[in-house]
C-alpha atoms as a PDB file:
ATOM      1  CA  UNK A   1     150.175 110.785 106.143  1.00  0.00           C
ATOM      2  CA  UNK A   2     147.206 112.055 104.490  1.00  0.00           C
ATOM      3  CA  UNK A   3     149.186 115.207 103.029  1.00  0.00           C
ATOM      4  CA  UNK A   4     151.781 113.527 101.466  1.00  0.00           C
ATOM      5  CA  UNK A   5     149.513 110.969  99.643  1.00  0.00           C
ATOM      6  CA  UNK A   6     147.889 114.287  98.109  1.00  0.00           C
ATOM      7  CA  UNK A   7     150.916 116.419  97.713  1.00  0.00           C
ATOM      8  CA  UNK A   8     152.172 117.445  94.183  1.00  0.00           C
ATOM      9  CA  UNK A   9     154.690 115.401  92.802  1.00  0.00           C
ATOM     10  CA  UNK A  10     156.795 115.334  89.321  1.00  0.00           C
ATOM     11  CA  UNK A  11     153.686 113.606  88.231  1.00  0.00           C
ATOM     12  CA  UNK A  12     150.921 116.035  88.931  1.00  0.00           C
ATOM     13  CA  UNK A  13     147.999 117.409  86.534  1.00  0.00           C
ATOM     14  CA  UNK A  14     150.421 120.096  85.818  1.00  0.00           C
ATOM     15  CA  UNK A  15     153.601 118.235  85.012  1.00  0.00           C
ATOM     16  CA  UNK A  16     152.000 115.698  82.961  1.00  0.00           C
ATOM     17  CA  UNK A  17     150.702 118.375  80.703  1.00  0.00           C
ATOM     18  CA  UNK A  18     153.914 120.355  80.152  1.00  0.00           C
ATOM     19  CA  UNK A  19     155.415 116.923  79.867  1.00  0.00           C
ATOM     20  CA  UNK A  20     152.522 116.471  76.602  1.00  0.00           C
ATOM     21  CA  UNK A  21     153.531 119.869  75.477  1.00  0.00           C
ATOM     22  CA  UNK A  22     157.291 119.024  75.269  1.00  0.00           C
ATOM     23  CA  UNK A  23     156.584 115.909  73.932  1.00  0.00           C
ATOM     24  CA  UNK A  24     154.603 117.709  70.978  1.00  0.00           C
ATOM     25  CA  UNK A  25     157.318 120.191  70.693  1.00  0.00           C
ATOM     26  CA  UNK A  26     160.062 117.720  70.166  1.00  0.00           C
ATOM     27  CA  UNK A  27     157.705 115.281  68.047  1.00  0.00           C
ATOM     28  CA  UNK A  28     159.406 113.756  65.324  1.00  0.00           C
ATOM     29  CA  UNK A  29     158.788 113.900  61.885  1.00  0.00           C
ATOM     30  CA  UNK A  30     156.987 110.993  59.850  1.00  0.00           C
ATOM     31  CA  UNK A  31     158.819 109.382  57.712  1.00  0.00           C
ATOM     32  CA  UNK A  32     162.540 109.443  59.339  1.00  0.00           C
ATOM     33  CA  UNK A  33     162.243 106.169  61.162  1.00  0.00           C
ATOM     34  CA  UNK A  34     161.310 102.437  59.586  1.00  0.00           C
ATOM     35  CA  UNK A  35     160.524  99.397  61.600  1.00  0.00           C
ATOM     36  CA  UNK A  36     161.868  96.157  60.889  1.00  0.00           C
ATOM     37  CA  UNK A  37     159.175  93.848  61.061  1.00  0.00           C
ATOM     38  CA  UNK A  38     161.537  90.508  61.770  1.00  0.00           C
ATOM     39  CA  UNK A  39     163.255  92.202  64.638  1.00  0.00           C
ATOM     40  CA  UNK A  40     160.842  95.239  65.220  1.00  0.00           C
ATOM     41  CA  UNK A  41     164.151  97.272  65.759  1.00  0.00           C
ATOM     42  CA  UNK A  42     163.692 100.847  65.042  1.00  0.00           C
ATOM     43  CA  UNK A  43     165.671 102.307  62.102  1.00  0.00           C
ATOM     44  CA  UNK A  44     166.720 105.848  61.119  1.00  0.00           C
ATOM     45  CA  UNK A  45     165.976 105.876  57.255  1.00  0.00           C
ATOM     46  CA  UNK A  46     169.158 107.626  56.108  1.00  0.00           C
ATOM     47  CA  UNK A  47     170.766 104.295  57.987  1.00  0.00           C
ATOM     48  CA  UNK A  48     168.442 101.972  56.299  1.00  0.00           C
ATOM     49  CA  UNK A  49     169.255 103.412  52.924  1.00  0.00           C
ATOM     50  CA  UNK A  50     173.005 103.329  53.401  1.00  0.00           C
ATOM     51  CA  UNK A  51     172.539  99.329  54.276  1.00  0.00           C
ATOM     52  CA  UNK A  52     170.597  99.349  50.863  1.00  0.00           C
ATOM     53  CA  UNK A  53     167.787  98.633  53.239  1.00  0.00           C
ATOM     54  CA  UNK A  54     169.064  95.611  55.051  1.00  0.00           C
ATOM     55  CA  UNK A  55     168.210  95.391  58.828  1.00  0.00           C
ATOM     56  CA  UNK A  56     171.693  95.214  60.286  1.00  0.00           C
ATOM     57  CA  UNK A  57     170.707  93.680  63.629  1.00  0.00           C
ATOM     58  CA  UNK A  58     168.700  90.486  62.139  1.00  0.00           C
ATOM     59  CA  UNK A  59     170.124  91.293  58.305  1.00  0.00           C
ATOM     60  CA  UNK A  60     165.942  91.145  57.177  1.00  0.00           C
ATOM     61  CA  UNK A  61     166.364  92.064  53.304  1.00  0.00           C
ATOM     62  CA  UNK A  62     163.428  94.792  53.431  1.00  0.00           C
ATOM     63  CA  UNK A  63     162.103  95.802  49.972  1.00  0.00           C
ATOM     64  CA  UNK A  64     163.548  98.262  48.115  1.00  0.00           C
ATOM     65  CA  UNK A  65     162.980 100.813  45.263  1.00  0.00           C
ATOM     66  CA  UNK A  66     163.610 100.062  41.670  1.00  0.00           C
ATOM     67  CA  UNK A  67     166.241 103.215  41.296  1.00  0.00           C
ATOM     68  CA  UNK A  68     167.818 102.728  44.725  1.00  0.00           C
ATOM     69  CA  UNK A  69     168.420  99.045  43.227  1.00  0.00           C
ATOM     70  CA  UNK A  70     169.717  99.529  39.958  1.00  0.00           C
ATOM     71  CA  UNK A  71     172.166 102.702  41.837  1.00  0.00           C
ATOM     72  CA  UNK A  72     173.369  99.284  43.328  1.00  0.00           C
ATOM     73  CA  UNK A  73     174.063  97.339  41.101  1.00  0.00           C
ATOM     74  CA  UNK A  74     175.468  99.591  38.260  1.00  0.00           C
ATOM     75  CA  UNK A  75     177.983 101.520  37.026  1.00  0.00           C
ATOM     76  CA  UNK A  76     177.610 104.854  38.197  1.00  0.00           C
ATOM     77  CA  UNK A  77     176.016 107.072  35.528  1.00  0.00           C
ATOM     78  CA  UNK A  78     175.377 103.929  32.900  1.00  0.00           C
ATOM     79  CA  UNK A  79     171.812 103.896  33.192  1.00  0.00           C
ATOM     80  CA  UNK A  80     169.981 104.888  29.752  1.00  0.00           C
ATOM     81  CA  UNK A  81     166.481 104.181  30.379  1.00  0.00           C
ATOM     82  CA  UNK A  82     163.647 102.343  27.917  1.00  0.00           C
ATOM     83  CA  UNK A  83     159.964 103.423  27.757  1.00  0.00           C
ATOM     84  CA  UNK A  84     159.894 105.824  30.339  1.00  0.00           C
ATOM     85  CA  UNK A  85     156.853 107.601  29.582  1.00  0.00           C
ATOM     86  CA  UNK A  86     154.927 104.134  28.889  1.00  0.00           C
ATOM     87  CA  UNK A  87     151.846 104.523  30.863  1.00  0.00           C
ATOM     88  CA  UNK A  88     148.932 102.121  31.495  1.00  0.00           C
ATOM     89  CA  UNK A  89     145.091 102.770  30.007  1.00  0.00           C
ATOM     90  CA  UNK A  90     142.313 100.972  31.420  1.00  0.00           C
ATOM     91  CA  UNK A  91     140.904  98.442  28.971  1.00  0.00           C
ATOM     92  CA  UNK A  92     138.429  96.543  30.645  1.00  0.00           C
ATOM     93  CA  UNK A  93     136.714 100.452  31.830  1.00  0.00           C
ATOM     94  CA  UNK A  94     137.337  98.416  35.562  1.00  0.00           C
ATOM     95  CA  UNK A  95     136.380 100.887  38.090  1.00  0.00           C
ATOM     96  CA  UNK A  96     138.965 103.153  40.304  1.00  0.00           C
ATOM     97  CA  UNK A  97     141.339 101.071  38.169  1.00  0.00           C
ATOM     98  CA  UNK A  98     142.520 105.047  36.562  1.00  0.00           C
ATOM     99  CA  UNK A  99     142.768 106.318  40.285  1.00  0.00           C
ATOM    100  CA  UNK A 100     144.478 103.514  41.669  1.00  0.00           C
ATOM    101  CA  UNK A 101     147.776 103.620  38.905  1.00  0.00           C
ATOM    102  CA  UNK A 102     147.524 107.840  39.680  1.00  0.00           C
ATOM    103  CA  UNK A 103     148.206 106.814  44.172  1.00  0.00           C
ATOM    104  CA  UNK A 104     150.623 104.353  42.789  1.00  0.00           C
ATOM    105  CA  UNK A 105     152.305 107.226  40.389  1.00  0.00           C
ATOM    106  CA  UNK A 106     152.336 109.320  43.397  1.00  0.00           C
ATOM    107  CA  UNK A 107     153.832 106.768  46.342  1.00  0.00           C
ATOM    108  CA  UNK A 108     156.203 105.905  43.825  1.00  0.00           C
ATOM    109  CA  UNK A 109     157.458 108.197  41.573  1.00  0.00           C
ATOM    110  CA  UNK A 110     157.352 106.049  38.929  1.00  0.00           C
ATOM    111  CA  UNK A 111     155.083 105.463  35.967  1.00  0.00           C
ATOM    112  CA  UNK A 112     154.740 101.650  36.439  1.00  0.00           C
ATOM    113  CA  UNK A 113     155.777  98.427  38.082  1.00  0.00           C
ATOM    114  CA  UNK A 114     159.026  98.069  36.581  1.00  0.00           C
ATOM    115  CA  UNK A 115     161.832 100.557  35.447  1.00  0.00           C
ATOM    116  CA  UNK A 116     163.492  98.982  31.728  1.00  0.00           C
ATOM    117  CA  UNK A 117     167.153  99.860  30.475  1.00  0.00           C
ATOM    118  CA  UNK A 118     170.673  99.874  29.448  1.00  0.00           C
ATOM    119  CA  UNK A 119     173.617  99.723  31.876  1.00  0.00           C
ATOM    120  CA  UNK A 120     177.121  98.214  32.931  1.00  0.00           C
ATOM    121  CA  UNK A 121     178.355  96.234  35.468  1.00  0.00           C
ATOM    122  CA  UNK A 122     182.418  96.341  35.695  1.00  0.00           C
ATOM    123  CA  UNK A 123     181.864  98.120  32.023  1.00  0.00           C
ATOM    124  CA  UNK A 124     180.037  95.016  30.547  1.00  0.00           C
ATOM    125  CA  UNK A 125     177.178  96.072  29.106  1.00  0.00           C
ATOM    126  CA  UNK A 126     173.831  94.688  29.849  1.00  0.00           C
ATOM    127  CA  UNK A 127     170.011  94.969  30.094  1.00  0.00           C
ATOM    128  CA  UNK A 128     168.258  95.363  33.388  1.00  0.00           C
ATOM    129  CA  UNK A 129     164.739  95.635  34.345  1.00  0.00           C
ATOM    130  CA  UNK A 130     163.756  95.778  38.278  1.00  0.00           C
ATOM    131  CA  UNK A 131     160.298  95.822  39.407  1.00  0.00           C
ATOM    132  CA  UNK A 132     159.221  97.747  42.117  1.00  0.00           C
ATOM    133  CA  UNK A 133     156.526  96.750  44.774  1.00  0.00           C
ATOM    134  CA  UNK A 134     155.971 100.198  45.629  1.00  0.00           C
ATOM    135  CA  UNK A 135     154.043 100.391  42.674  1.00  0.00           C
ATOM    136  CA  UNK A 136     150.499  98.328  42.985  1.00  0.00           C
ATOM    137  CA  UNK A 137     152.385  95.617  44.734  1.00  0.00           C
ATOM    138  CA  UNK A 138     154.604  94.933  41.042  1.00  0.00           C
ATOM    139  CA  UNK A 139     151.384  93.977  39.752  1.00  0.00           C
ATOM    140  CA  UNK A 140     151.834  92.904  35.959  1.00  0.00           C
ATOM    141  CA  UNK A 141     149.786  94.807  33.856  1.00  0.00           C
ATOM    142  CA  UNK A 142     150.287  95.075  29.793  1.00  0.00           C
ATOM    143  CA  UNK A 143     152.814  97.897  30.139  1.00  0.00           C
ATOM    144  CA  UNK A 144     154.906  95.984  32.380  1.00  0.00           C
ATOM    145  CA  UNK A 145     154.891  93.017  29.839  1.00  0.00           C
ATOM    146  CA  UNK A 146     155.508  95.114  27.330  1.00  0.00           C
ATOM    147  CA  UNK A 147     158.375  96.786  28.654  1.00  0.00           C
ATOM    148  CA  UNK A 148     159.834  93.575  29.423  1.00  0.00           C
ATOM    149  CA  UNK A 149     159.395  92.335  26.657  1.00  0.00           C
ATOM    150  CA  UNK A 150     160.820  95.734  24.412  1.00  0.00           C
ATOM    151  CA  UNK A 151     164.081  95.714  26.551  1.00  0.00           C
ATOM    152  CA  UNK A 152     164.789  91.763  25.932  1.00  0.00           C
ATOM    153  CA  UNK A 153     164.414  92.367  22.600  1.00  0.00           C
ATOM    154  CA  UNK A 154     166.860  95.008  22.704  1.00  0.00           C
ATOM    155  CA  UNK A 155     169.010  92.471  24.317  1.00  0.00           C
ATOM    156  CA  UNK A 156     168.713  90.086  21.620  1.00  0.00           C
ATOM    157  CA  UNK A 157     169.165  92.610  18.736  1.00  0.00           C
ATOM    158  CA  UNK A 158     172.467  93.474  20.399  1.00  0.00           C
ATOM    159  CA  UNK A 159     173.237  90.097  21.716  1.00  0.00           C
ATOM    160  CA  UNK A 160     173.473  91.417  25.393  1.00  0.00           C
ATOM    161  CA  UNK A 161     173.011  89.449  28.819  1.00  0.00           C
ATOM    162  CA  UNK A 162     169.453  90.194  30.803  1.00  0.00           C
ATOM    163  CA  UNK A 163     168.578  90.781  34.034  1.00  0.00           C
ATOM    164  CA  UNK A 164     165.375  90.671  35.863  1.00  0.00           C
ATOM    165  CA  UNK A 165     165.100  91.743  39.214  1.00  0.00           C
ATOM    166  CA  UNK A 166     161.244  90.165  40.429  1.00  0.00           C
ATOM    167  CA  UNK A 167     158.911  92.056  43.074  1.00  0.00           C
ATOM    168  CA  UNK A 168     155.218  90.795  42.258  1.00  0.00           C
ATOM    169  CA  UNK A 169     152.271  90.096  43.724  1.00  0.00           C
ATOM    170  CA  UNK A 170     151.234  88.515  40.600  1.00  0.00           C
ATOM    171  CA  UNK A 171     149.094  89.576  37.023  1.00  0.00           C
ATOM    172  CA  UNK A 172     146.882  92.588  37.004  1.00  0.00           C
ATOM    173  CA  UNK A 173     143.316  91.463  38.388  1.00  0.00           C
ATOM    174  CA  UNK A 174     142.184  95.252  36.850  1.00  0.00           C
ATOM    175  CA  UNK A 175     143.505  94.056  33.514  1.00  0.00           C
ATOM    176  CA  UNK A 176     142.186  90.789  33.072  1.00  0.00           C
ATOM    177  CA  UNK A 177     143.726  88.579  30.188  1.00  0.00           C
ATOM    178  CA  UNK A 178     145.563  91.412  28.928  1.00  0.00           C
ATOM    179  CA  UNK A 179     147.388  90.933  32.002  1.00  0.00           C
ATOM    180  CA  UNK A 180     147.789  87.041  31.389  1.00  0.00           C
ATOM    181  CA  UNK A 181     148.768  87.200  28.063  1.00  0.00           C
ATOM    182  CA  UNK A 182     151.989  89.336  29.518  1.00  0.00           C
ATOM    183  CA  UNK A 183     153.347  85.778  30.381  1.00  0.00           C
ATOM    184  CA  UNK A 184     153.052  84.416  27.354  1.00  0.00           C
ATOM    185  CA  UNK A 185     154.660  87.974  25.532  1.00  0.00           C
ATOM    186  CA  UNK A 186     157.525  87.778  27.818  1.00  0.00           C
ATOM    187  CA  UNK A 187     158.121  84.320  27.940  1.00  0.00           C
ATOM    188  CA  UNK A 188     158.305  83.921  24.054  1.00  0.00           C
ATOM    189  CA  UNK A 189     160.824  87.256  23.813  1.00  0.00           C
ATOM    190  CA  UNK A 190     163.442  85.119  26.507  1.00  0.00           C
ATOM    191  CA  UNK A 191     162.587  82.017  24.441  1.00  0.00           C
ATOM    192  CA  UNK A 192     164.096  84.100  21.479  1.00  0.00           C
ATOM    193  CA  UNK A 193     167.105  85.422  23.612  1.00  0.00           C
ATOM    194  CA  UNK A 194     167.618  81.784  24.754  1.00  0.00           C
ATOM    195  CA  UNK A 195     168.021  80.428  21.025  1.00  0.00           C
ATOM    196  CA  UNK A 196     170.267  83.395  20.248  1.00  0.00           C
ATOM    197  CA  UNK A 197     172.942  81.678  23.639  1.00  0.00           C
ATOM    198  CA  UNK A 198     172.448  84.769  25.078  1.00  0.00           C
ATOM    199  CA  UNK A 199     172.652  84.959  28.905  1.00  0.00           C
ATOM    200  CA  UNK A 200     169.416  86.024  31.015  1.00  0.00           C
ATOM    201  CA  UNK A 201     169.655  85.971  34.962  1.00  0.00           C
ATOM    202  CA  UNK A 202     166.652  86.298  36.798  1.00  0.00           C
ATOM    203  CA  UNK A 203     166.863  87.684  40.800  1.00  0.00           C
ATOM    204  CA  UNK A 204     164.031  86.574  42.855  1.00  0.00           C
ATOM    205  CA  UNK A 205     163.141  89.190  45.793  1.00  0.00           C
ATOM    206  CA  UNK A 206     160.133  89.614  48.396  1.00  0.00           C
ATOM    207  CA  UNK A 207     157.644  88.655  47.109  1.00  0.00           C
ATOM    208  CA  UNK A 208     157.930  86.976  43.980  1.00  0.00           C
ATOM    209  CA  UNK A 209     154.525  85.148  43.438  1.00  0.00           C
ATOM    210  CA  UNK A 210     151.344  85.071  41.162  1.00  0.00           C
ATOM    211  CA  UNK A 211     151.681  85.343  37.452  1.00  0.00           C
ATOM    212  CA  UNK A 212     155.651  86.307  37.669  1.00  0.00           C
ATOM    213  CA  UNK A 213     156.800  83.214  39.461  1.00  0.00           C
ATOM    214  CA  UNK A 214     154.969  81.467  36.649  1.00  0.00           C
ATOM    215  CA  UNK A 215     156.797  82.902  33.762  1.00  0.00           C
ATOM    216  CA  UNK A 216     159.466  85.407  33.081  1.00  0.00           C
ATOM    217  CA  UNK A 217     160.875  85.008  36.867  1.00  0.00           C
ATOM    218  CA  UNK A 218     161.664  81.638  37.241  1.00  0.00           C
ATOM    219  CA  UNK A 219     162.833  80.786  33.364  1.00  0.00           C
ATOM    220  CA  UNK A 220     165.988  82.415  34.099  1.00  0.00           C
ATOM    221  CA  UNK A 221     169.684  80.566  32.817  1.00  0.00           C
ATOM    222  CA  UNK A 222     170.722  81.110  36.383  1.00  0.00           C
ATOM    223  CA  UNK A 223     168.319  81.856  39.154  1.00  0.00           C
ATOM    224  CA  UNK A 224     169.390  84.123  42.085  1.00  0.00           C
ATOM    225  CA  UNK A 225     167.561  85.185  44.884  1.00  0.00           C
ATOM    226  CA  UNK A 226     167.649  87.410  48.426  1.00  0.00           C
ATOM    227  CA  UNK A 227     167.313  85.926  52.044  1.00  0.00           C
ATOM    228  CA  UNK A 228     163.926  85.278  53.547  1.00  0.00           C
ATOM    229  CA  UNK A 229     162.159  86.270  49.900  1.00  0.00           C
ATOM    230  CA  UNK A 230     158.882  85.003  49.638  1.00  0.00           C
ATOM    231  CA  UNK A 231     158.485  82.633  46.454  1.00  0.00           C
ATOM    232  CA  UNK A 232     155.384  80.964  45.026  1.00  0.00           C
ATOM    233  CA  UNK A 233     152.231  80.772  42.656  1.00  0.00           C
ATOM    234  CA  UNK A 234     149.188  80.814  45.016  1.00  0.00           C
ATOM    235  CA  UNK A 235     149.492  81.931  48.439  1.00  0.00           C
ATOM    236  CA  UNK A 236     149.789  79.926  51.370  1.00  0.00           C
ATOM    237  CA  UNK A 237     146.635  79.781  53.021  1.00  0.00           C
ATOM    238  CA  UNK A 238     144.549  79.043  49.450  1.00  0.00           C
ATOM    239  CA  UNK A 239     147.259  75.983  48.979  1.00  0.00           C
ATOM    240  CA  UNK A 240     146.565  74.343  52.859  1.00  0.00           C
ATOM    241  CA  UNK A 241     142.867  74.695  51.965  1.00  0.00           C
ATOM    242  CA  UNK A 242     143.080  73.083  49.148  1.00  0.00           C
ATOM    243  CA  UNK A 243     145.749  69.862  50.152  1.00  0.00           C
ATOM    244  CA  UNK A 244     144.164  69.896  53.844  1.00  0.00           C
ATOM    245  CA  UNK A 245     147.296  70.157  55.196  1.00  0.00           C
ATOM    246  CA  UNK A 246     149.541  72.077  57.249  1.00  0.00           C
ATOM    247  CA  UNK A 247     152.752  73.682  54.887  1.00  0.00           C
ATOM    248  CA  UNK A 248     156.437  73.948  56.704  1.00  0.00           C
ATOM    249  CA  UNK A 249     157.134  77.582  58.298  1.00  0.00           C
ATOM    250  CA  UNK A 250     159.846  77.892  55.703  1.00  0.00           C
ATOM    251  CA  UNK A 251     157.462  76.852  52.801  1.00  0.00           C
ATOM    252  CA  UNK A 252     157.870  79.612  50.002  1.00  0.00           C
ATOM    253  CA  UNK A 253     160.759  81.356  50.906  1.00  0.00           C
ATOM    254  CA  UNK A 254     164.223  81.295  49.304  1.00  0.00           C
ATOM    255  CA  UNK A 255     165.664  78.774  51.418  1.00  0.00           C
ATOM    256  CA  UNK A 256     163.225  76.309  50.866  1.00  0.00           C
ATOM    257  CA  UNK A 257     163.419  76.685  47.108  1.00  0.00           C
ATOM    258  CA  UNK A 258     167.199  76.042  47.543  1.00  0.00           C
ATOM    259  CA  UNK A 259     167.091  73.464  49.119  1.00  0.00           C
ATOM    260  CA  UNK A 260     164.660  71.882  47.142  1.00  0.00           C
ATOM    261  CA  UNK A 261     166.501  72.682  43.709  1.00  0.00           C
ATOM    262  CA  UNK A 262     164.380  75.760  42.255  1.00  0.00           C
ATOM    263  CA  UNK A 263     166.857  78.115  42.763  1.00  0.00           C
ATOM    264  CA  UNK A 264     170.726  78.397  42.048  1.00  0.00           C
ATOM    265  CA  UNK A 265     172.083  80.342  44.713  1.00  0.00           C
ATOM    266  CA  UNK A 266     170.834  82.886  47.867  1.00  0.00           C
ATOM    267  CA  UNK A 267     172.866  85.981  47.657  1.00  0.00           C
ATOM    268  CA  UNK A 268     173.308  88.702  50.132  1.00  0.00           C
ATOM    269  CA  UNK A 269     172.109  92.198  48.606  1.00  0.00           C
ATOM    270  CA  UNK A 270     176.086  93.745  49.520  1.00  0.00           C
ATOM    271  CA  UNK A 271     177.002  90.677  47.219  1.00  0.00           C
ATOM    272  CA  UNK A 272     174.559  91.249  44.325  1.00  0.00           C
ATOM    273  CA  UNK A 273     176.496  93.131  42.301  1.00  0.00           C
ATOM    274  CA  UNK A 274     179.616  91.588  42.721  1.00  0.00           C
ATOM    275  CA  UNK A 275     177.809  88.235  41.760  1.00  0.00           C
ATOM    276  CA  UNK A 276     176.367  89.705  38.470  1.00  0.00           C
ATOM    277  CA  UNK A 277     179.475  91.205  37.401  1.00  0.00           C
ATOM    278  CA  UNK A 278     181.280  87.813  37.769  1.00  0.00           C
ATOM    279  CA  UNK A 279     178.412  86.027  36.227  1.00  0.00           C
ATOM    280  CA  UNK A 280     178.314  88.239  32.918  1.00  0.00           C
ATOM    281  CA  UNK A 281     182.187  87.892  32.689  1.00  0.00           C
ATOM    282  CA  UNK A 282     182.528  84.129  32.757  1.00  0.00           C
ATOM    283  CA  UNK A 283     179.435  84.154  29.997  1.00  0.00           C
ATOM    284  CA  UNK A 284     181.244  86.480  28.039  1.00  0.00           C
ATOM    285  CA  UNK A 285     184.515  84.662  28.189  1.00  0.00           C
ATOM    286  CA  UNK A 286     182.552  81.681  27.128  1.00  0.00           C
ATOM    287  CA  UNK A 287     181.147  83.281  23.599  1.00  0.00           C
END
């Protein structure tokens, strides 16, 4: 009895380290797989990015890039893009601020927060402007207000419709009130493009918060947003400290602001485009 408690097995010193070595041989590489963190399904990325990076066992809208967007939503080959060698300086001297936008370059591959241009959708023309997380969260610094604010002015030179695709964690803490001034900038350049009847659509996605809620992103004609995006000035906890109170689970997300009249419609991200396009027709039927 003794000798077959101490025989080898499949699971012996010997086994278990060929088994590591295998293991390390057939390791896969980083990057190839993405976790969805409603579900916690595993993902291959190719198959994520074919979805347009919606889960397809819970359908969790993940966040997604500012170029794999707008290859969404327009025409192929219509993109003419504004300002693309606008890049941020540091005016307050705030420290690592310089090394910070050069990691964010880097993740990226872009020069800032949001990309600015020219486009159709169903050959109606149009300006578009997505932000992209990936880049300091979507932070709003002075070149992403004025970028925003350079392409609706375009729009209103040329009397086209706008569209703003939101991703923010808010203003620019390295900026300071050059950041906060950005809402004012932007907010006065729709204001313009409002008097002029021209159409501007705003698309809330995850997150949407901080400075951005509180001007450009929710001052839109018609207000659109993604499932499960997370909406809202200051975050959750700071608010229940504050009110001594315990907010709803849903508090700050799309649904809630639907449901509570903030919003005009949830749309599904394989429906975006097709919503735009019919959007920008009906305005343009109208003038």
């Amino acid at each position: 009895m003794l000798n077959k408690i101490f025989k080898k097995n499949k699971y012996s010193s010997m086994n278990i380290t060929n088994m590591d070595k295998r293991r390390e041989e057939t390791k896969v590489p980083d990057g190839m797989w993405e976790k969805c963190k409603k579900c916690g399904i595993m993902i291959y990325k190719d198959n994520l990015k074919a979805q347009q990076m919606v889960c397809a066992s819970c359908n969790n809208h993940m966040r997604m890039s500012a170029r794999d967007r707008i290859d969404s939503i327009l025409d192929k080959n219509s993109f003419i893009e504004l300002d693309s060698d606008m890049n941020s300086v540091n005016p307050l001297e705030f420290n690592g601020y310089k090394e910070k936008v050069q990691k964010s370059k880097e993740k990226s591959k872009i020069n800032e927060a949001v990309i600015t241009g020219q486009g159709t959708i169903d050959n109606n023309a149009t300006i578009i402007c997505v932000m992209d997380s990936n880049f300091m969260m979507g932070s709003m610094g002075s070149v992403v207000g004025e970028k925003l604010t350079r392409a609706i002015e375009i729009a209103t030179e040329n009397r086209l419709p706008v569209i703003i695709f939101s991703a923010s964690g808010g203003a620019r803490m390295q900026e300071g009130i050059f950041s906060l001034m950005q809402m004012v900038k932007t907010s006065a350049a729709l204001s313009r493009h409002n008097q002029a009847g021209l159409l501007y659509i705003s698309v809330l996605t995850d997150p949407t918060t901080g400075g951005v809620s509180a001007s450009f992103a929710m001052q839109g004609d018609i207000i659109l947003a993604e499932p499960g995006a997370v909406i809202g000035f200051a975050g959750r906890r700071v608010i229940e400290q504050t009110i001594r109170q315990k907010l709803p689970e849903e508090f700050q997300t799309s649904e809630f602001l639907l449901e509570h009249g903030f919003i005009d419609k949830i749309v599904l991200r394989k429906d975006m485009r097709k919503t735009l396009a019919q959007i920008i027709a009906m305005h343009k039927e109208v003038l």
